[in-house]
Protein backbone atom coordinates (compact mmCIF):
# COMPACT_ATOMS: atom_id res chain seq x y z
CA UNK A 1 105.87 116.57 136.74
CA UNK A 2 108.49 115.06 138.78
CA UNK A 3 110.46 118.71 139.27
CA UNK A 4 110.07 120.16 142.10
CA UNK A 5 108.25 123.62 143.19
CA UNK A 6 108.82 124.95 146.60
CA UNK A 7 108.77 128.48 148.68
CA UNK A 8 108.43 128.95 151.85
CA UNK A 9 106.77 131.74 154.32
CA UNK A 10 108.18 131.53 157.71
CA UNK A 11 109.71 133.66 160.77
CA UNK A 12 112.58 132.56 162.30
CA UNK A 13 116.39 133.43 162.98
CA UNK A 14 118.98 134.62 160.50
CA UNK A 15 120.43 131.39 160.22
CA UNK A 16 117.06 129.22 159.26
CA UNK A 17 115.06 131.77 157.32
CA UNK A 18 118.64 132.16 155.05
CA UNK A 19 118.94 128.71 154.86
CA UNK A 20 115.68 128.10 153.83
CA UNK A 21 115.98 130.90 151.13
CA UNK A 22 119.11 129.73 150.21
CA UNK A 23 117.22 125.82 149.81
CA UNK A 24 114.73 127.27 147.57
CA UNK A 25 116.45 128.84 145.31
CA UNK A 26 118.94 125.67 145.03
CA UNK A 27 116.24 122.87 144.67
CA UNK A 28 113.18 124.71 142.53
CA UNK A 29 112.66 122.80 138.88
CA UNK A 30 115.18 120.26 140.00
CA UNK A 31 114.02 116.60 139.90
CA UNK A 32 113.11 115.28 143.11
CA UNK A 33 115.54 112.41 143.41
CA UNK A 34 118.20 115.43 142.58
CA UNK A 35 116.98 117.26 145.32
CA UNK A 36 116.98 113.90 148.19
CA UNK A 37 120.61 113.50 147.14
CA UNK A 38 121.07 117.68 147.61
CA UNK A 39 119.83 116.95 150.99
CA UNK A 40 121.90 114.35 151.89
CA UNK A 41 125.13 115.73 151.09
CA UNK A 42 124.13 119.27 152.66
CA UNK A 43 123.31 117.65 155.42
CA UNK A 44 126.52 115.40 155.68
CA UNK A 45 127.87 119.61 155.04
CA UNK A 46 126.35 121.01 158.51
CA UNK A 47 126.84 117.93 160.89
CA UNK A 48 129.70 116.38 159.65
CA UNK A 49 132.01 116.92 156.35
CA UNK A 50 131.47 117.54 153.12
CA UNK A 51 131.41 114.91 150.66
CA UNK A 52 134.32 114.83 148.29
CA UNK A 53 133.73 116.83 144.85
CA UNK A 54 130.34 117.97 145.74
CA UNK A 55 130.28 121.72 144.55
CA UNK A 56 127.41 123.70 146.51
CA UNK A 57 127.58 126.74 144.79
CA UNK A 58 125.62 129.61 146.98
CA UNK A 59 124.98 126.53 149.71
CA UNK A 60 128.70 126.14 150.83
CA UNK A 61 127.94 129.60 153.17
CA UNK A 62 125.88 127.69 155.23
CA UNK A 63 129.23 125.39 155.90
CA UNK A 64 130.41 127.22 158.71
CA UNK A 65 127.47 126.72 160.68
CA UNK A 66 128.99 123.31 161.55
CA UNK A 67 131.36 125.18 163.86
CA UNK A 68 128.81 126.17 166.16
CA UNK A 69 126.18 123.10 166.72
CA UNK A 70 123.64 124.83 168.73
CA UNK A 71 122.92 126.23 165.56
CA UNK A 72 122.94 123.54 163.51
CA UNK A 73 119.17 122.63 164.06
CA UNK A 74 118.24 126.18 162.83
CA UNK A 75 120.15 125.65 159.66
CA UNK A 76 119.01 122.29 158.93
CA UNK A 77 115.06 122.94 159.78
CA UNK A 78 113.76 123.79 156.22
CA UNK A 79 115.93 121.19 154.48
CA UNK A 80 114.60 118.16 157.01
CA UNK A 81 111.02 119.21 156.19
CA UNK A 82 111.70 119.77 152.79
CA UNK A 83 112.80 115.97 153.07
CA UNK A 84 110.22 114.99 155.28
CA UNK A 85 107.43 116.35 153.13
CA UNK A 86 109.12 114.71 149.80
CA UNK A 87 109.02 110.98 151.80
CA UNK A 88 105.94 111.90 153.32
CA UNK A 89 107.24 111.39 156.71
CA UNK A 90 104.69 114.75 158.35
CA UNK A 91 106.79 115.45 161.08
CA UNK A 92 109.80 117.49 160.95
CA UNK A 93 113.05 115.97 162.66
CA UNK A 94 116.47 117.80 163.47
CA UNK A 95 118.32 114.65 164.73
């Protein structure tokens, strides 16, 4: 099946571990190329803006972690290694 199925088990701050929860419960038994465009446009969300029209639904909380980019890394951990793992990329990257 091309949907995906993902969890996650982790320790980390508030910020990441909601973020990943919050990433799970918005990509599971959603097609993958769904989920690489979810990822692009969240992560346009944290770093940048938000694109036009896009409604995030539970996800726009994480929005006003753009205000603060030390903490931008934490919030967009789980969604680059969700990405990396989906292009097969093995290494995690917060840049």
């Amino acid at each position: 099946s091309s949907d995906l199925d993902v969890s996650f088990e982790g320790h980390g701050c508030a910020i990441s571990t909601a973020s990943a929860s919050l990433m799970t419960e918005a990509v599971k038994g959603k097609p993958i190329e769904e989920v690489e465009a979810l990822f692009q446009d969240v992560h346009a969300m944290l770093t940048d803006a938000p694109p036009e029209g896009r409604d995030f639904g539970k996800l726009q909380v994480l929005s006003g972690v753009r205000e603060f980019p030390a903490r931008v890394k934490c919030a967009t951990l789980a969604w680059h290694t969700l990405h990396n793992a989906l292009v097969g990329a093995g290494t995690a990257k917060t840049e």
